[in-house]
PDB file of N, CA and C in Angstrom:
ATOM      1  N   UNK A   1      78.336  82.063  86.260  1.00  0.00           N
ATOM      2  CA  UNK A   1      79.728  81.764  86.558  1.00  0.00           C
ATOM      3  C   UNK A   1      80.000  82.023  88.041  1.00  0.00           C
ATOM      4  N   UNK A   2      80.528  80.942  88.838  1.00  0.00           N
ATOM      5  CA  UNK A   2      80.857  81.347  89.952  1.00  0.00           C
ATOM      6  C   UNK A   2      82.067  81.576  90.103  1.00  0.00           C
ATOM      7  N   UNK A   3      82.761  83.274  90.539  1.00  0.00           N
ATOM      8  CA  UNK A   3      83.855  83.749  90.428  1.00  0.00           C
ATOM      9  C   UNK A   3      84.138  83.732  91.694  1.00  0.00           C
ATOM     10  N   UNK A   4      85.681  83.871  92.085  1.00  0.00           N
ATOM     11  CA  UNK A   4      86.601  83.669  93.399  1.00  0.00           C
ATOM     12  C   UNK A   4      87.351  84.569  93.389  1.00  0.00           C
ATOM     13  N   UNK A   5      87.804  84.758  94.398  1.00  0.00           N
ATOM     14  CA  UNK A   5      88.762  85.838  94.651  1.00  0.00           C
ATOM     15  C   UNK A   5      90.210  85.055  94.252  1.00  0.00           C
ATOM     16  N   UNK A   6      90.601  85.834  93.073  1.00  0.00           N
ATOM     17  CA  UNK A   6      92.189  85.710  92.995  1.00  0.00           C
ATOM     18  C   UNK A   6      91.816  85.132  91.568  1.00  0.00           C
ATOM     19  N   UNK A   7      90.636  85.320  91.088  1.00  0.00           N
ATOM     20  CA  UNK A   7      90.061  84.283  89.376  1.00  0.00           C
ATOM     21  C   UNK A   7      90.669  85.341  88.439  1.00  0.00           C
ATOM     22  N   UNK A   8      90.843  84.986  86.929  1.00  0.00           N
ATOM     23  CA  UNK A   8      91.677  85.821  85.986  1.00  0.00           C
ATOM     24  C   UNK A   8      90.280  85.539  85.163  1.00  0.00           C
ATOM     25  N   UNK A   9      89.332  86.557  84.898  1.00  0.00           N
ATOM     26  CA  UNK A   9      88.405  86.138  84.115  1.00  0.00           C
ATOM     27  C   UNK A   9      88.356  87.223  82.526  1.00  0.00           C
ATOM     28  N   UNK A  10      87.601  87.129  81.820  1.00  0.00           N
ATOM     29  CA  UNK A  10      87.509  88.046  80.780  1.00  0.00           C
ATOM     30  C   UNK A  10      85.868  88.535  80.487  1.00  0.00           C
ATOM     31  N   UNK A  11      86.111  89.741  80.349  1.00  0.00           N
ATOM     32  CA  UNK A  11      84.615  90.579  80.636  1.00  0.00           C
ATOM     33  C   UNK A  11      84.822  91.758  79.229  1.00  0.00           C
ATOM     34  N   UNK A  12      83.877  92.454  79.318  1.00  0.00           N
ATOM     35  CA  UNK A  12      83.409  93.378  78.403  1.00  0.00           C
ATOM     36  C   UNK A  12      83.063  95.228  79.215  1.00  0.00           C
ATOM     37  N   UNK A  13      84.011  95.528  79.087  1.00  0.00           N
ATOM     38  CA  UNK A  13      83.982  97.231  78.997  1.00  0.00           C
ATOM     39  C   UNK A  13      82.836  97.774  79.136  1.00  0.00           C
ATOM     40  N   UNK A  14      81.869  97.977  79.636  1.00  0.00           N
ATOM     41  CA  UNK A  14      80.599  98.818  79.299  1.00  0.00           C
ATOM     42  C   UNK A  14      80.493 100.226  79.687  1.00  0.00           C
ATOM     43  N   UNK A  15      81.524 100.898  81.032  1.00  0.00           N
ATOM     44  CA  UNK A  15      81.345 102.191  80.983  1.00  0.00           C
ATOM     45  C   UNK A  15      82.633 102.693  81.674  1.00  0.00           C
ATOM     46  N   UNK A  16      82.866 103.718  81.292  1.00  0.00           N
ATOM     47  CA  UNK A  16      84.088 104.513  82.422  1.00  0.00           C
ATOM     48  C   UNK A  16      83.854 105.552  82.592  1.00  0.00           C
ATOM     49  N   UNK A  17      84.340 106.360  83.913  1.00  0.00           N
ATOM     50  CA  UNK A  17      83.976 107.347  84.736  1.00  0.00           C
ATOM     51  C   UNK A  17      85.516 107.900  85.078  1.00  0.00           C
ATOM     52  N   UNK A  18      85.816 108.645  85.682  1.00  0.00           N
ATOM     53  CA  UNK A  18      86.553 109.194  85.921  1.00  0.00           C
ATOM     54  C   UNK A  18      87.364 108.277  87.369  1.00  0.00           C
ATOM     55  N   UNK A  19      86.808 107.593  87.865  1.00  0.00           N
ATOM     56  CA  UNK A  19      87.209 107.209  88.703  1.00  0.00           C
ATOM     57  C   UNK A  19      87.336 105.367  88.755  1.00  0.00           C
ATOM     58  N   UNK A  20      87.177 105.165  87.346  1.00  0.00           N
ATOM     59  CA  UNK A  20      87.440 103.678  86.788  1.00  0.00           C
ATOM     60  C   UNK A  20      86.261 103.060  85.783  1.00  0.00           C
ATOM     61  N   UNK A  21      86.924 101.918  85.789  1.00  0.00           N
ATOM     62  CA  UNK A  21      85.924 101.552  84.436  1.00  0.00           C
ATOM     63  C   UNK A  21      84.957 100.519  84.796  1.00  0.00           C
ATOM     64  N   UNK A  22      83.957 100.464  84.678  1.00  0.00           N
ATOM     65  CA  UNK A  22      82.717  99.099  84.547  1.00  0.00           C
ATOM     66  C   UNK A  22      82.774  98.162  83.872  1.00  0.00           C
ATOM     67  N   UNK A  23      82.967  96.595  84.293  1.00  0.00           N
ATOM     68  CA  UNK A  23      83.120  95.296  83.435  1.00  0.00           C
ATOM     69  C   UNK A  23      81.896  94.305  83.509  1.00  0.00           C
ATOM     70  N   UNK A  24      81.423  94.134  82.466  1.00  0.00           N
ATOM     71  CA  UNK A  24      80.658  93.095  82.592  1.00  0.00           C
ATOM     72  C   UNK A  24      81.160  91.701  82.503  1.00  0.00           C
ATOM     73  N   UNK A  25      81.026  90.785  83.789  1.00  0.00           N
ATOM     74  CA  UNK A  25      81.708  89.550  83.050  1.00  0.00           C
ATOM     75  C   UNK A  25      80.854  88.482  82.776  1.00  0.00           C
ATOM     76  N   UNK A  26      79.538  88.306  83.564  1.00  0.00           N
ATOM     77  CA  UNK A  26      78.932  87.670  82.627  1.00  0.00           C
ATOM     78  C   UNK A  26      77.241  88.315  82.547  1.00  0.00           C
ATOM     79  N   UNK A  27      75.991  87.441  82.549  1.00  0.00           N
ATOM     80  CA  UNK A  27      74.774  87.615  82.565  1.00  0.00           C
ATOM     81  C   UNK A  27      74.315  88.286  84.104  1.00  0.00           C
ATOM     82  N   UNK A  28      75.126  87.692  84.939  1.00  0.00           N
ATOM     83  CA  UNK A  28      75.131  88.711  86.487  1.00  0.00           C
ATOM     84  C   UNK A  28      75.671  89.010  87.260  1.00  0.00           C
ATOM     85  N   UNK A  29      76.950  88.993  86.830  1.00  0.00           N
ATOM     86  CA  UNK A  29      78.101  89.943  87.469  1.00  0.00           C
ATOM     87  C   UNK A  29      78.478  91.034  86.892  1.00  0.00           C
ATOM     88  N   UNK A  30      78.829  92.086  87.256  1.00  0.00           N
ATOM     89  CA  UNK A  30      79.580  93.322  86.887  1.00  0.00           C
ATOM     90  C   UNK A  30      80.473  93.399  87.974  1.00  0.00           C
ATOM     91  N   UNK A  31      81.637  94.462  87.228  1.00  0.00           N
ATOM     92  CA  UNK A  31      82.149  94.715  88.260  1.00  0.00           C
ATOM     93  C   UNK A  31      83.130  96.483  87.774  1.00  0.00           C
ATOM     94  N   UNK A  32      83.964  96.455  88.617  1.00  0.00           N
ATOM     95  CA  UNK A  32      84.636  97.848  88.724  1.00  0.00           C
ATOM     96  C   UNK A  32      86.617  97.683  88.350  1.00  0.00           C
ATOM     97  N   UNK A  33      86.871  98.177  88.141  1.00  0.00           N
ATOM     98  CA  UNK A  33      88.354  98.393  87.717  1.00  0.00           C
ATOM     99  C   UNK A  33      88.664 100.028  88.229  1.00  0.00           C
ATOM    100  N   UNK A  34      88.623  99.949  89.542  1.00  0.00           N
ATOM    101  CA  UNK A  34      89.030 101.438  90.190  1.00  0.00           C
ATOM    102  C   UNK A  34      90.308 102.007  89.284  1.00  0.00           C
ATOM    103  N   UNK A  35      90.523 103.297  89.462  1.00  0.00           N
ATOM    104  CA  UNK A  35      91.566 103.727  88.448  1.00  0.00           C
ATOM    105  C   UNK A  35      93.177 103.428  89.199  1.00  0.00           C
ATOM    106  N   UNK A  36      93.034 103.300  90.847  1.00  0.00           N
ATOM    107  CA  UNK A  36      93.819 102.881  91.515  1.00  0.00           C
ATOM    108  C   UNK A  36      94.430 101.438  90.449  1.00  0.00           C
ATOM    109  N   UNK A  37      93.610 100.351  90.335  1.00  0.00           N
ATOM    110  CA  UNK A  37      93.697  99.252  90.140  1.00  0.00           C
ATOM    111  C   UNK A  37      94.197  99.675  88.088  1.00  0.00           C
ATOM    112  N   UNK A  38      93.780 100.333  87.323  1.00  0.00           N
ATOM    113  CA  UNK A  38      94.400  99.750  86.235  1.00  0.00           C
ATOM    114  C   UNK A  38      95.469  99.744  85.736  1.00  0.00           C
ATOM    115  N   UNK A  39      96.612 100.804  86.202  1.00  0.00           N
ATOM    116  CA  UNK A  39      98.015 100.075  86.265  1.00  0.00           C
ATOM    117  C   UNK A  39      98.771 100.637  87.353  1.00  0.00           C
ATOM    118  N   UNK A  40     100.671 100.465  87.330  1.00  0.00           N
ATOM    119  CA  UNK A  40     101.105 100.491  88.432  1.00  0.00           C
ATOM    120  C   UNK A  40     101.947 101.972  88.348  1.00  0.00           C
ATOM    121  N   UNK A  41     101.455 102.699  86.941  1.00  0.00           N
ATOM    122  CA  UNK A  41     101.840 103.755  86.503  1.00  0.00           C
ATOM    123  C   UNK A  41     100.993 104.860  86.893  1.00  0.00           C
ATOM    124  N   UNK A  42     101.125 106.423  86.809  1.00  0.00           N
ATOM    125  CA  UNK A  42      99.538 107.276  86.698  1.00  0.00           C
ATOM    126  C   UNK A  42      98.928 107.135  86.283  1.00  0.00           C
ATOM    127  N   UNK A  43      97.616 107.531  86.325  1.00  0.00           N
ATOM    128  CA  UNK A  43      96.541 107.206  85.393  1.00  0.00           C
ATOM    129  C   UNK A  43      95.829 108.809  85.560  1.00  0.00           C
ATOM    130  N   UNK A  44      96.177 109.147  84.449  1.00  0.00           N
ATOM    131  CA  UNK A  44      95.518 110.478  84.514  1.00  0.00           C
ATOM    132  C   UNK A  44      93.865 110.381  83.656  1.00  0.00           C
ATOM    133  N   UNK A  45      93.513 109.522  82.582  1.00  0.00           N
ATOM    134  CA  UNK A  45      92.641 109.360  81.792  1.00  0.00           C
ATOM    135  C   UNK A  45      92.199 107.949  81.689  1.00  0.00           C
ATOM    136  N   UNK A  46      91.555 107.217  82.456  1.00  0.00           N
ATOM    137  CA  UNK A  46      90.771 105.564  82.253  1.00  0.00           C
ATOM    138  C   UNK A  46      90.929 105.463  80.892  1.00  0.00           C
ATOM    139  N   UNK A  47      90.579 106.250  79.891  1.00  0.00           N
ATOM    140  CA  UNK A  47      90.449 106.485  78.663  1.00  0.00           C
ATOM    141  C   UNK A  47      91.502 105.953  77.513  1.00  0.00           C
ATOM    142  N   UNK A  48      92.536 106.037  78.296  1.00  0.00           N
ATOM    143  CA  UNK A  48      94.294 106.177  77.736  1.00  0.00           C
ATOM    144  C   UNK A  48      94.161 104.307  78.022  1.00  0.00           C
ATOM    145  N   UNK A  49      93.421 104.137  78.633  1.00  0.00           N
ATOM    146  CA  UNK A  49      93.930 102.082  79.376  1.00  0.00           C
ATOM    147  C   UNK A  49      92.465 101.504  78.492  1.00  0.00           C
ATOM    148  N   UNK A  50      91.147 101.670  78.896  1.00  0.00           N
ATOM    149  CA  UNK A  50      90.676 100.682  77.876  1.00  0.00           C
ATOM    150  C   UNK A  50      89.058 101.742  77.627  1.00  0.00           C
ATOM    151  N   UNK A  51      89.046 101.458  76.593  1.00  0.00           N
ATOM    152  CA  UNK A  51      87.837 101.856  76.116  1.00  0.00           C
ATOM    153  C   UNK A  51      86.477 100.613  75.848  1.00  0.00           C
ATOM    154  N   UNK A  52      85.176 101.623  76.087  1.00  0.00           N
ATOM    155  CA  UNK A  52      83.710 101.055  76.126  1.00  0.00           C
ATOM    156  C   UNK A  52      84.076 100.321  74.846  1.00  0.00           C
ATOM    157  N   UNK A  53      83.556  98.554  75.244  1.00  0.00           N
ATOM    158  CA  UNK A  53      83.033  97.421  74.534  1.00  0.00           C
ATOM    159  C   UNK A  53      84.362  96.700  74.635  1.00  0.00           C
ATOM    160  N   UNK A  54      86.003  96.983  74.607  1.00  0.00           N
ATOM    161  CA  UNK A  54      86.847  96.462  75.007  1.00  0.00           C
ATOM    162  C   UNK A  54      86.383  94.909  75.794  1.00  0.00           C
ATOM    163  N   UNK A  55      87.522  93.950  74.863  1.00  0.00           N
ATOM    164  CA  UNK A  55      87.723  92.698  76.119  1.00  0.00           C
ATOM    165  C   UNK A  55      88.785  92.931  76.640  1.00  0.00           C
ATOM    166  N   UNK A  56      88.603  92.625  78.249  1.00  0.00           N
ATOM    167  CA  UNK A  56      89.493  92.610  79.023  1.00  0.00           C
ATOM    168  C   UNK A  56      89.970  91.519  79.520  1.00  0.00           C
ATOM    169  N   UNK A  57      91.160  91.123  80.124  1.00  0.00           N
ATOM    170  CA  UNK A  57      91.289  90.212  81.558  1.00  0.00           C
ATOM    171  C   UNK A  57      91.560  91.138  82.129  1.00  0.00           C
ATOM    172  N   UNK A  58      90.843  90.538  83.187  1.00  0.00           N
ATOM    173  CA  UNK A  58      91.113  91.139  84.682  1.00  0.00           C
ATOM    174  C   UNK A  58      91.507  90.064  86.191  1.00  0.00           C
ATOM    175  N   UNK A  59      91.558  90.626  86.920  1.00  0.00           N
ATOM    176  CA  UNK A  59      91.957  89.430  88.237  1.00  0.00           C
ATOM    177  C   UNK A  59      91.213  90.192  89.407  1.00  0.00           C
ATOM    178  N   UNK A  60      90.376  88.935  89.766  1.00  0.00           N
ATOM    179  CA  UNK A  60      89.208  89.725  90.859  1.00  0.00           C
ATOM    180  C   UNK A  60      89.457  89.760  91.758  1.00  0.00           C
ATOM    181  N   UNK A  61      89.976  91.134  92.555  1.00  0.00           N
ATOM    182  CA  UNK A  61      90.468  91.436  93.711  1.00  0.00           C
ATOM    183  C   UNK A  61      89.579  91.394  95.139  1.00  0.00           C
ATOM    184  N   UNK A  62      87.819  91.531  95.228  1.00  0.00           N
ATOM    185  CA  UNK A  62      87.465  90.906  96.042  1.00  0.00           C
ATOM    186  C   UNK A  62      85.713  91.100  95.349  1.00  0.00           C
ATOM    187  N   UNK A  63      85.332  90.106  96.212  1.00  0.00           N
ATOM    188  CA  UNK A  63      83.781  90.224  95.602  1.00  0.00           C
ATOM    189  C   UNK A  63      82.820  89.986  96.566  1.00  0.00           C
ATOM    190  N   UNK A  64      81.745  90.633  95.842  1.00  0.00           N
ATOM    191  CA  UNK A  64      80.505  90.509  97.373  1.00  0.00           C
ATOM    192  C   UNK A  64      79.351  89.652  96.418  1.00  0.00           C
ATOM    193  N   UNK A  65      79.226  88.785  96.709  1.00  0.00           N
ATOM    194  CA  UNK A  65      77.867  87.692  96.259  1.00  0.00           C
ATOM    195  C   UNK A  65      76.638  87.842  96.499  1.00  0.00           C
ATOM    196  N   UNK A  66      75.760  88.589  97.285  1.00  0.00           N
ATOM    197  CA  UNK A  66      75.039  88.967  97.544  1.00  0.00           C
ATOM    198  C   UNK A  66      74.495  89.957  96.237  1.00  0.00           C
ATOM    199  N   UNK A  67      75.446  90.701  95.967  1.00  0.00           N
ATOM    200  CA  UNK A  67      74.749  92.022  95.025  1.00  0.00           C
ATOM    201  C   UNK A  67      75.866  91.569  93.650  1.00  0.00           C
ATOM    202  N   UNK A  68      76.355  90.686  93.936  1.00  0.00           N
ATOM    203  CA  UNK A  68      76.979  90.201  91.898  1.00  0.00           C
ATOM    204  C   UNK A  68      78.148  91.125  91.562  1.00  0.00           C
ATOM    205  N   UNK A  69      78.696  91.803  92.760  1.00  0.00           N
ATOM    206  CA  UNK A  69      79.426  92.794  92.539  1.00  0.00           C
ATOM    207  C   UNK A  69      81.032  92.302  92.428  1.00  0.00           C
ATOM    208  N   UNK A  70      81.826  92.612  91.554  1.00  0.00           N
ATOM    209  CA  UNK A  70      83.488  92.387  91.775  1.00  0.00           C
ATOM    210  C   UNK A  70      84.538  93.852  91.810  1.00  0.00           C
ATOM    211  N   UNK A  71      85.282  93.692  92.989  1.00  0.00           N
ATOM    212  CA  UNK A  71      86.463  94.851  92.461  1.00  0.00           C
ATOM    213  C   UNK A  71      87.525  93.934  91.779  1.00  0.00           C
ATOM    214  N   UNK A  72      87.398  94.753  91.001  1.00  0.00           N
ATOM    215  CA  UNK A  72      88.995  94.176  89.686  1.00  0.00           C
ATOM    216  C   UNK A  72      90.324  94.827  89.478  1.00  0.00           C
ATOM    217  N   UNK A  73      91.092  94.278  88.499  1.00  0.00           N
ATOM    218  CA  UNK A  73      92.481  94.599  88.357  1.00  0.00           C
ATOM    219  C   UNK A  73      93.003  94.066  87.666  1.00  0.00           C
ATOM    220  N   UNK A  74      93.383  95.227  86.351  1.00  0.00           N
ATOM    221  CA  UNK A  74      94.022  95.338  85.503  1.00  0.00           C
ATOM    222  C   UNK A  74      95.799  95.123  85.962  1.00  0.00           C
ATOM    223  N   UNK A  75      95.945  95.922  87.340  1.00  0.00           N
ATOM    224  CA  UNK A  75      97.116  96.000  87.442  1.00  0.00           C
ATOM    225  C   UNK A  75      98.007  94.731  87.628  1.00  0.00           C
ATOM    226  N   UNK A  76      97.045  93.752  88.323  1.00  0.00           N
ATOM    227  CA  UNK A  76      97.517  92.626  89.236  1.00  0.00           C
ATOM    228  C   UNK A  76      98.042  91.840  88.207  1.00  0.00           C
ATOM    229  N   UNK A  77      97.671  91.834  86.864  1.00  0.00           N
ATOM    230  CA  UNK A  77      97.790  90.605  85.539  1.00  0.00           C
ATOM    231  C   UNK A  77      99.159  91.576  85.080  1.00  0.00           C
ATOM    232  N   UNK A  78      99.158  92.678  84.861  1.00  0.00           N
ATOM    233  CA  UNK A  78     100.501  93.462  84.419  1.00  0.00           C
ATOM    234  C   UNK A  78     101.627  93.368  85.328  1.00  0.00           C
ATOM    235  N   UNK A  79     101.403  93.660  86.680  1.00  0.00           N
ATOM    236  CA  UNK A  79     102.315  93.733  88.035  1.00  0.00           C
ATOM    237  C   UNK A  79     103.185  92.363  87.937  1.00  0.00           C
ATOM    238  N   UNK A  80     102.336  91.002  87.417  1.00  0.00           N
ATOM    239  CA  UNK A  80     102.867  89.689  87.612  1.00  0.00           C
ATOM    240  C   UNK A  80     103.777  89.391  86.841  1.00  0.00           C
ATOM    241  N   UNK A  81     103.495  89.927  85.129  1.00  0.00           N
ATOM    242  CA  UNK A  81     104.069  89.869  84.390  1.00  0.00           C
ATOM    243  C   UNK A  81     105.772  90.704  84.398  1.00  0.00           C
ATOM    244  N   UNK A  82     105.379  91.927  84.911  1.00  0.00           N
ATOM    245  CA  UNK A  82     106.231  92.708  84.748  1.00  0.00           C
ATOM    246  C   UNK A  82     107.471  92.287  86.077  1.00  0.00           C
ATOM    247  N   UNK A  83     107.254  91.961  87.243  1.00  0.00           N
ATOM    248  CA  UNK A  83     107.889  91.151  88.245  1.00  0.00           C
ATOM    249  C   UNK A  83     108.402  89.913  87.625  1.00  0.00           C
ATOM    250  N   UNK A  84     107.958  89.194  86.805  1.00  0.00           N
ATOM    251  CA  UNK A  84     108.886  87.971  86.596  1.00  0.00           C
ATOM    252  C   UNK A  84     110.051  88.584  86.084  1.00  0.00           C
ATOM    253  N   UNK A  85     109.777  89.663  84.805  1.00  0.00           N
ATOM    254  CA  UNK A  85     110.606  89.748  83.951  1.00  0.00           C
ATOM    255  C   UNK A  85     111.758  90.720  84.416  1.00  0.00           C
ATOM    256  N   UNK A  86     111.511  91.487  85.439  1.00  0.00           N
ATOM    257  CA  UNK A  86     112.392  91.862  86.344  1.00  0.00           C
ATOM    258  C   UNK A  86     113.286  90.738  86.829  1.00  0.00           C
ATOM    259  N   UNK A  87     112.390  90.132  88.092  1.00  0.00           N
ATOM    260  CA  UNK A  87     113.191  89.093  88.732  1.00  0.00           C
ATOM    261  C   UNK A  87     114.457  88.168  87.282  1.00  0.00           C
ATOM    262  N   UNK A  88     113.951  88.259  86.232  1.00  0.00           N
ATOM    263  CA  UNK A  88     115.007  87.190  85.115  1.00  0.00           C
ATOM    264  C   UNK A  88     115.817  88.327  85.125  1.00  0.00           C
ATOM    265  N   UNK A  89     115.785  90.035  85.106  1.00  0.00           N
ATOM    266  CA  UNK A  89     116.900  90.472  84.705  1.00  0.00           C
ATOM    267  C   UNK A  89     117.698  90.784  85.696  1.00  0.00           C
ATOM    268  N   UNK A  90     117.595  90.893  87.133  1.00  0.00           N
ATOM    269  CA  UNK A  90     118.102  90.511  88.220  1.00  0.00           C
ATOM    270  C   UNK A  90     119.272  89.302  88.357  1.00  0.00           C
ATOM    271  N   UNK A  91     118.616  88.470  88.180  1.00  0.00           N
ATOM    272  CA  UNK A  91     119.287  87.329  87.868  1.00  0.00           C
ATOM    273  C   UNK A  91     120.976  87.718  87.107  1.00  0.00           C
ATOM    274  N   UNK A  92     120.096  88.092  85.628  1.00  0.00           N
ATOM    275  CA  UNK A  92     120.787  87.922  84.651  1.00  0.00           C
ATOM    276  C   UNK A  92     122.136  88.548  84.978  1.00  0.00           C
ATOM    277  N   UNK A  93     122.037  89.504  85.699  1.00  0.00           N
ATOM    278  CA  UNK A  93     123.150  90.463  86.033  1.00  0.00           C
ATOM    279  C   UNK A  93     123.707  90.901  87.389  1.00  0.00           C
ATOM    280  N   UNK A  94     123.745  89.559  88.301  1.00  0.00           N
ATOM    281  CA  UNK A  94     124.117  89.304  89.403  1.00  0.00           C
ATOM    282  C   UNK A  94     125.708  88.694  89.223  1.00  0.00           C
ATOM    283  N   UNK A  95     126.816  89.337  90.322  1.00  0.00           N
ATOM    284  CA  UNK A  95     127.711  89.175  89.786  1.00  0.00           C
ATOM    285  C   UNK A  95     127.991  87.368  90.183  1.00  0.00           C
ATOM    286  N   UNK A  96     129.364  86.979  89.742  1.00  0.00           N
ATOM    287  CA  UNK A  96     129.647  85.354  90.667  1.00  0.00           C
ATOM    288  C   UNK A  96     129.559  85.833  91.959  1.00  0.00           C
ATOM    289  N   UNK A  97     129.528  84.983  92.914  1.00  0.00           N
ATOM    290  CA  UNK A  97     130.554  84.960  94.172  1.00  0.00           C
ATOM    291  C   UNK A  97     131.739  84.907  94.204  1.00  0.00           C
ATOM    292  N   UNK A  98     132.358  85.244  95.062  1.00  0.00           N
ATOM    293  CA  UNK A  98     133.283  85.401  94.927  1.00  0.00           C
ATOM    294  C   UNK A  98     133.820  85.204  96.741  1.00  0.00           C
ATOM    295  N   UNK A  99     133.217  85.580  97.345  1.00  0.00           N
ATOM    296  CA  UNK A  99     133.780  85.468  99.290  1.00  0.00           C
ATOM    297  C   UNK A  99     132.241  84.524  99.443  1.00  0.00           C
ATOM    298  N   UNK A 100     132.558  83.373 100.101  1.00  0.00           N
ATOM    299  CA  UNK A 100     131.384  82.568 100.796  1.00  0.00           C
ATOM    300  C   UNK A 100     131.436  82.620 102.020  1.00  0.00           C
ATOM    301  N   UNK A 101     131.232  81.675 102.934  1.00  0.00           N
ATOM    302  CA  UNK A 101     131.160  81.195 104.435  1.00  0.00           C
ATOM    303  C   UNK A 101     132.562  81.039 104.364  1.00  0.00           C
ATOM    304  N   UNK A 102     133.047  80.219 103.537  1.00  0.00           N
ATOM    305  CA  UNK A 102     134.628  79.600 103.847  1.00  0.00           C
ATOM    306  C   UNK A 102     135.360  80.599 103.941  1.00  0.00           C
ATOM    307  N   UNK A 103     135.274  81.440 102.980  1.00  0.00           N
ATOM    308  CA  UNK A 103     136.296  82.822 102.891  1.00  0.00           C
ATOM    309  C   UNK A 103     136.022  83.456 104.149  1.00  0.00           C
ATOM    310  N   UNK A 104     134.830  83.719 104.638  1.00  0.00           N
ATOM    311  CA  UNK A 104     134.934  84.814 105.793  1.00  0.00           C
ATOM    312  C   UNK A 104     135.508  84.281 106.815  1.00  0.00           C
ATOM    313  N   UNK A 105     135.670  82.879 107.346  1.00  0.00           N
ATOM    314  CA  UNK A 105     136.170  81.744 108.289  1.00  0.00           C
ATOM    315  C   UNK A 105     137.490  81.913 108.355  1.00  0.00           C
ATOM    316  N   UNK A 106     138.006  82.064 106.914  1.00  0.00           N
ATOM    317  CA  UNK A 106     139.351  81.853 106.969  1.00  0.00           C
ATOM    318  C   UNK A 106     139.990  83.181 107.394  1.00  0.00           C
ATOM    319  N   UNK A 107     139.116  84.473 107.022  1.00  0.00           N
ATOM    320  CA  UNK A 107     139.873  85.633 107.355  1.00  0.00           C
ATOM    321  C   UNK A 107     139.620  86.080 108.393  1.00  0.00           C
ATOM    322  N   UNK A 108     138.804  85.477 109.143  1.00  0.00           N
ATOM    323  CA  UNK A 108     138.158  86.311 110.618  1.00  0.00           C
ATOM    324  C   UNK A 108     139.256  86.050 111.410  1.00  0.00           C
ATOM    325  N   UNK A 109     140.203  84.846 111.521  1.00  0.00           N
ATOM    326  CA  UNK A 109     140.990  84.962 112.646  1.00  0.00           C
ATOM    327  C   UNK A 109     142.158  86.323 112.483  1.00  0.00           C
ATOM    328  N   UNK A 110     142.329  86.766 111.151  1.00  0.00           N
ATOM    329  CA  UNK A 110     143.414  87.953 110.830  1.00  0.00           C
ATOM    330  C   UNK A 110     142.654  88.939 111.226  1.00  0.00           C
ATOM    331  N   UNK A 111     140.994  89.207 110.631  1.00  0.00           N
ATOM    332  CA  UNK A 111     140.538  90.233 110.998  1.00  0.00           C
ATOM    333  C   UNK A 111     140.379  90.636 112.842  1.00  0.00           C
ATOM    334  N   UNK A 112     140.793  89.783 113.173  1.00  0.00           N
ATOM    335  CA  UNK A 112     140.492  89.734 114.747  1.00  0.00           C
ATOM    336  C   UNK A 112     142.018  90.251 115.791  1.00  0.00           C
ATOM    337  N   UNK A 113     143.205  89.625 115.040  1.00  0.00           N
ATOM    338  CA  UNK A 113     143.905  90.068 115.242  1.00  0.00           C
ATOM    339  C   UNK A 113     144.589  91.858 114.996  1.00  0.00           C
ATOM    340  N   UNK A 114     143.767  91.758 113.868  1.00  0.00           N
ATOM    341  CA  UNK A 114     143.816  93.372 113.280  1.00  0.00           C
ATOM    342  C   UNK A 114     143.609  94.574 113.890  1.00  0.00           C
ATOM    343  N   UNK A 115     142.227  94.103 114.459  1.00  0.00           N
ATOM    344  CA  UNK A 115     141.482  94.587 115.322  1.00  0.00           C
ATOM    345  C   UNK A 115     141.925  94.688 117.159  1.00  0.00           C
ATOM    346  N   UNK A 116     141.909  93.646 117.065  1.00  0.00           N
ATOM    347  CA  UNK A 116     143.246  94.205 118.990  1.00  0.00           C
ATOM    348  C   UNK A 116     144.582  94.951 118.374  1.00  0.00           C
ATOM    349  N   UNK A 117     144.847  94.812 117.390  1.00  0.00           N
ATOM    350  CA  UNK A 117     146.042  95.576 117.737  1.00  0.00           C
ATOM    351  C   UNK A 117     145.788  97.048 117.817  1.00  0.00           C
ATOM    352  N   UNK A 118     145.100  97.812 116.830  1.00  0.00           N
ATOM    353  CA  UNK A 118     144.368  98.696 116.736  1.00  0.00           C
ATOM    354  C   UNK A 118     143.618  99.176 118.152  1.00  0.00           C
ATOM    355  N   UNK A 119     143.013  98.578 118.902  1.00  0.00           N
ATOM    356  CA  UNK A 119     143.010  98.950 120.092  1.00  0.00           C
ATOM    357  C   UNK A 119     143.391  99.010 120.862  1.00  0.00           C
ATOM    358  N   UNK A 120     144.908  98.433 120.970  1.00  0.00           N
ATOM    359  CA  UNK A 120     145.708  98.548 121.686  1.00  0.00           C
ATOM    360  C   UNK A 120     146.758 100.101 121.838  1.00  0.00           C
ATOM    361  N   UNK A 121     146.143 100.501 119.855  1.00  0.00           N
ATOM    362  CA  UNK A 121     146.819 102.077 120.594  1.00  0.00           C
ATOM    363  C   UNK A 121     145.790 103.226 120.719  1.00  0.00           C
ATOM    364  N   UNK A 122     144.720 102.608 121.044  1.00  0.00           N
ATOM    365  CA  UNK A 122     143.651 103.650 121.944  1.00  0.00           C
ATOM    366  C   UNK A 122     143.674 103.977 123.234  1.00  0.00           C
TER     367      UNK A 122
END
């Protein structure tokens, strides 16, 4: 399989360490899921996110071709998900408008007057 940077592939769990987990994704790639990378929460235990023989997706954050090697991320497939569904509730609860361009146009000439007079008793 020839993998790219930014690919969403699915691999197989084979070991974790304290400092992330090992993916096999195919016959000669492996790769790594630093503990940085498996979510956007703490990670006190690799253990607690996926366990040996687990399928995963992951999203390959960069790779070296030479030695078959990938750094991965669990987080990047959660981060995307979890950002849309933000951005919809953002949305959802944005108030109307209510003052545009026109409104501020129309009040700047009062606000201007407001304003010299006010300095006039400085």
């Amino acid at each position: 399989m020839q993998l790219k940077i930014g690919q969403i592939v699915e691999g197989t769990v084979t070991g974790i360490q304290p400092y992330g987990a090992f993916v096999m994704i195919d016959d000669k790639t492996s790769g790594l899921i630093h503990i940085s990378e498996i979510s956007d929460g703490y990670v006190k235990d690799v253990k607690n996110f996926v366990n040996v023989k687990d399928r995963v997706k992951v999203k390959v954050i960069d790779l070296d071709e030479s030695s078959h090697h990938a750094r991965l991320s669990l987080k990047a497939l959660q981060h995307s998900t979890l950002r849309k569904e933000k951005s919809r509730q953002r949305k959802a609860y944005l108030p109307p408008m209510r003052l545009g361009f026109q409104s501020i146009a129309k009040a700047l000439p009062q606000w201007i007057e407001q304003a010299k007079k006010e300095n006039e008793y400085d």
